[in-house]
N, C-alpha and C. Protein backbone atom coordinates (compact mmCIF):
# COMPACT_ATOMS: atom_id res chain seq x y z
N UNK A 1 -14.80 46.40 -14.82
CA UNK A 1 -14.40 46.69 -13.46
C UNK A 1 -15.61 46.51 -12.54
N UNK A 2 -15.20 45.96 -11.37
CA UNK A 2 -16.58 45.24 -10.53
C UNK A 2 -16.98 47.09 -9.58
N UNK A 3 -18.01 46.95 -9.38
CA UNK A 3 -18.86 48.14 -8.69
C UNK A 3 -19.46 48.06 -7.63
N UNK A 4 -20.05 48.18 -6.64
CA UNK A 4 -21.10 48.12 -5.59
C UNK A 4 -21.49 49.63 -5.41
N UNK A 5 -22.71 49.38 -4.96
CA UNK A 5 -23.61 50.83 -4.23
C UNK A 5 -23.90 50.23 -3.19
N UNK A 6 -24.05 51.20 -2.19
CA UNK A 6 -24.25 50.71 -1.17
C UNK A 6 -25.69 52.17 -0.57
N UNK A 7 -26.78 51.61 0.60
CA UNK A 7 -27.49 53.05 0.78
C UNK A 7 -27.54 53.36 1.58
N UNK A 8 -27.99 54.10 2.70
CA UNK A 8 -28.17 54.20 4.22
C UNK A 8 -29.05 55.28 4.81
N UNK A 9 -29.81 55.30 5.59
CA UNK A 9 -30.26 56.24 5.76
C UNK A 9 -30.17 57.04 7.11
N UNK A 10 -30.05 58.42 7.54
CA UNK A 10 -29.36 58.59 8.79
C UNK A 10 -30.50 59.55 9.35
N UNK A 11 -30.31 59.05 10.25
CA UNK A 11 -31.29 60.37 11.42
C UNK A 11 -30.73 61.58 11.83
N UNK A 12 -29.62 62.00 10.45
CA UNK A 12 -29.33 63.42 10.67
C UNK A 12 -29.67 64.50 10.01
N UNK A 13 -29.29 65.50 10.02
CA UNK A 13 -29.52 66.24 9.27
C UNK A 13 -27.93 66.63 8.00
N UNK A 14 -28.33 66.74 6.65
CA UNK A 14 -27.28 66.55 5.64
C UNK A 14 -25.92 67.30 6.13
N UNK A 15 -26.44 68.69 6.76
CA UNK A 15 -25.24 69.39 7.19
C UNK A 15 -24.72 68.77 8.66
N UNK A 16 -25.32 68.16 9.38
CA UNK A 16 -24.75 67.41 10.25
C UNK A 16 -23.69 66.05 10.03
N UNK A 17 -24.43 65.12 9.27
CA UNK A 17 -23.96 64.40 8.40
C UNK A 17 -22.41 64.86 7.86
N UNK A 18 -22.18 65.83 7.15
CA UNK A 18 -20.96 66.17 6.32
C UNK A 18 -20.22 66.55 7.41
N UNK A 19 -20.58 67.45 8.41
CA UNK A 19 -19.50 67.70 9.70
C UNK A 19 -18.97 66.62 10.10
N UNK A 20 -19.53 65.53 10.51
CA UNK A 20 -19.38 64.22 11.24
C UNK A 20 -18.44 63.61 10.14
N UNK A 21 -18.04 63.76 8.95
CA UNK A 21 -17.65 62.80 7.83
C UNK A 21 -15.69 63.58 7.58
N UNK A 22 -16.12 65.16 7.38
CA UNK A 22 -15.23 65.85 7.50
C UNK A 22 -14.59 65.73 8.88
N UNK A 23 -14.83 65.10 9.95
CA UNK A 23 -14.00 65.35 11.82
C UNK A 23 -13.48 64.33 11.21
N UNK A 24 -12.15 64.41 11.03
CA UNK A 24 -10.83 63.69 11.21
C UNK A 24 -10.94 62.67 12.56
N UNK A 25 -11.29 63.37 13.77
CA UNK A 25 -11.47 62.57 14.63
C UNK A 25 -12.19 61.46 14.94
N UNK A 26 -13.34 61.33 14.00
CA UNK A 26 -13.95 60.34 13.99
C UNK A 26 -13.92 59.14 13.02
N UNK A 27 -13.06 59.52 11.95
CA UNK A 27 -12.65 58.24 10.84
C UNK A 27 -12.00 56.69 11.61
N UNK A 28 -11.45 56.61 12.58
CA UNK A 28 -10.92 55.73 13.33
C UNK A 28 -12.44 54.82 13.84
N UNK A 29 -13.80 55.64 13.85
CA UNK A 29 -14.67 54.82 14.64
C UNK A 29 -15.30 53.69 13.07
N UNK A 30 -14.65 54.20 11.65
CA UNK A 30 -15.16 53.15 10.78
C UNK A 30 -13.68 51.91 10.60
N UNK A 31 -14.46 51.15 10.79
CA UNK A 31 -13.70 49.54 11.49
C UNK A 31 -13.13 48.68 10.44
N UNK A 32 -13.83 49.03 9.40
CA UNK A 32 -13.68 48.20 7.88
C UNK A 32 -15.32 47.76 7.58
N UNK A 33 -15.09 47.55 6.53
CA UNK A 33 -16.30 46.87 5.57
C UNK A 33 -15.80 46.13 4.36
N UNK A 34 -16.04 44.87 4.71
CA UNK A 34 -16.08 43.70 3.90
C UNK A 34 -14.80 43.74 3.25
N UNK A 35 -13.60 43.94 2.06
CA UNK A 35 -12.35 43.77 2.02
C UNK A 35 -11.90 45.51 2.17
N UNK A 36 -12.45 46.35 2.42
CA UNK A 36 -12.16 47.90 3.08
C UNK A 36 -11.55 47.65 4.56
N UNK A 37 -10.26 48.10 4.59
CA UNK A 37 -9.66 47.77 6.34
C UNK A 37 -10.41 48.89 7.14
N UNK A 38 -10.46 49.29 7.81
CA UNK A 38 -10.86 49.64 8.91
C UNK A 38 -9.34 51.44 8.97
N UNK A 39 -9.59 52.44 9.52
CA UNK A 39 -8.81 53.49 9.42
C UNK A 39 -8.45 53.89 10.87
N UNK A 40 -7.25 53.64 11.43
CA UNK A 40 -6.42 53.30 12.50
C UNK A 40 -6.14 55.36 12.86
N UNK A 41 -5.78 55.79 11.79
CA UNK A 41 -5.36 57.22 12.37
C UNK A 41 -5.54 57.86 10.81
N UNK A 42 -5.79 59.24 11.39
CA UNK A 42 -5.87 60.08 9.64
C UNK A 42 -6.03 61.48 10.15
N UNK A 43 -4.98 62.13 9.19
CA UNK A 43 -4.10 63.04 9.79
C UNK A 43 -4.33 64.49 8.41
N UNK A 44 -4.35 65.60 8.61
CA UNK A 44 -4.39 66.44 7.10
C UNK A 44 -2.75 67.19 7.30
N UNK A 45 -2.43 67.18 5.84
CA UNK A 45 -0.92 66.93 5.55
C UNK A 45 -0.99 68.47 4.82
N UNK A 46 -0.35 69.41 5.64
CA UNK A 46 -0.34 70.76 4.96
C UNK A 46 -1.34 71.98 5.78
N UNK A 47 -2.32 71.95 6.61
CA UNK A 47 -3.63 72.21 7.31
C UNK A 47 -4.74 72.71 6.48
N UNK A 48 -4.44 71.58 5.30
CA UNK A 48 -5.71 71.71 4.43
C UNK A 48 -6.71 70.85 4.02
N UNK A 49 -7.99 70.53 4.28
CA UNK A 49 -8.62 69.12 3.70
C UNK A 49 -9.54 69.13 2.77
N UNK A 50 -8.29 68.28 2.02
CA UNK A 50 -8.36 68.02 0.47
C UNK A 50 -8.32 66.51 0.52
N UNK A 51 -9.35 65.40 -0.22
CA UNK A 51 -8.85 64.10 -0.11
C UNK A 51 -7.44 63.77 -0.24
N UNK A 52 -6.54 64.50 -1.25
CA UNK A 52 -5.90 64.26 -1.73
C UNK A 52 -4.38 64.80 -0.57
N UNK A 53 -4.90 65.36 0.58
CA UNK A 53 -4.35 65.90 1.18
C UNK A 53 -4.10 65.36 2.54
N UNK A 54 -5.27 64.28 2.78
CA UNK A 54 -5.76 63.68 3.86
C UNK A 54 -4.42 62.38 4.27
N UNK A 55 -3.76 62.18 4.95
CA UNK A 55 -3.07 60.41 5.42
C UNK A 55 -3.87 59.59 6.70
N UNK A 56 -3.80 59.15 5.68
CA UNK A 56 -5.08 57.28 6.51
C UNK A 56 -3.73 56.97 6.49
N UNK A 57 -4.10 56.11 7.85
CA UNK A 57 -3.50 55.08 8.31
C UNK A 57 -4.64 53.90 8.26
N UNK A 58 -4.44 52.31 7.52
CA UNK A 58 -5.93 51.60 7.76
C UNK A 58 -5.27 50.31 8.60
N UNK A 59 -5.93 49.88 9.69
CA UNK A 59 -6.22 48.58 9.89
C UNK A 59 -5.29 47.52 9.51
N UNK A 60 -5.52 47.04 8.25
CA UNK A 60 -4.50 46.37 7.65
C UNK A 60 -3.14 46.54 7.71
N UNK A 61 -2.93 47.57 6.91
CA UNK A 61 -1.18 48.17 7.44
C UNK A 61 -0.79 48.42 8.96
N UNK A 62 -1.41 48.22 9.66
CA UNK A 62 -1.22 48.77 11.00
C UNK A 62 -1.29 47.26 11.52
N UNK A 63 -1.64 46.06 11.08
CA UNK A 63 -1.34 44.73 11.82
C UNK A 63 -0.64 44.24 10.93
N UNK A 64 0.15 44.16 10.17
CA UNK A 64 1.29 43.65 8.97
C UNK A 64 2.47 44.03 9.76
């Protein structure tokens, strides 16, 4: 099965970082990366956030 890592480094601080990742509101500002679509709307299903709990809407499905 094919893999990538990818690294980055941010001028935040870690607990800043995870706030910014956890805001629902801001998943729409990642656009896509390379065959990853881009995330149009994402919504928590129940008022709990759990990945497994989370609905993306991406890019792709949203121009099909």
């Amino acid at each position: 099965m094919p893999t990538f890592t990818t690294e980055t480094t941010l001028p935040a601080s870690p607990a800043a970082t995870f706030a910014f990742i956890v805001d629902l509101t801001k998943w729409p500002l990642f656009t896509g990366y390379g065959p990853l679509p881009g995330i149009v709307e994402a919504s928590v299903d129940g008022g709990v956030l759990l990945p497994r709990a989370v609905e993306r809407h991406n890019a792709a499905a949203a121009r099909a």
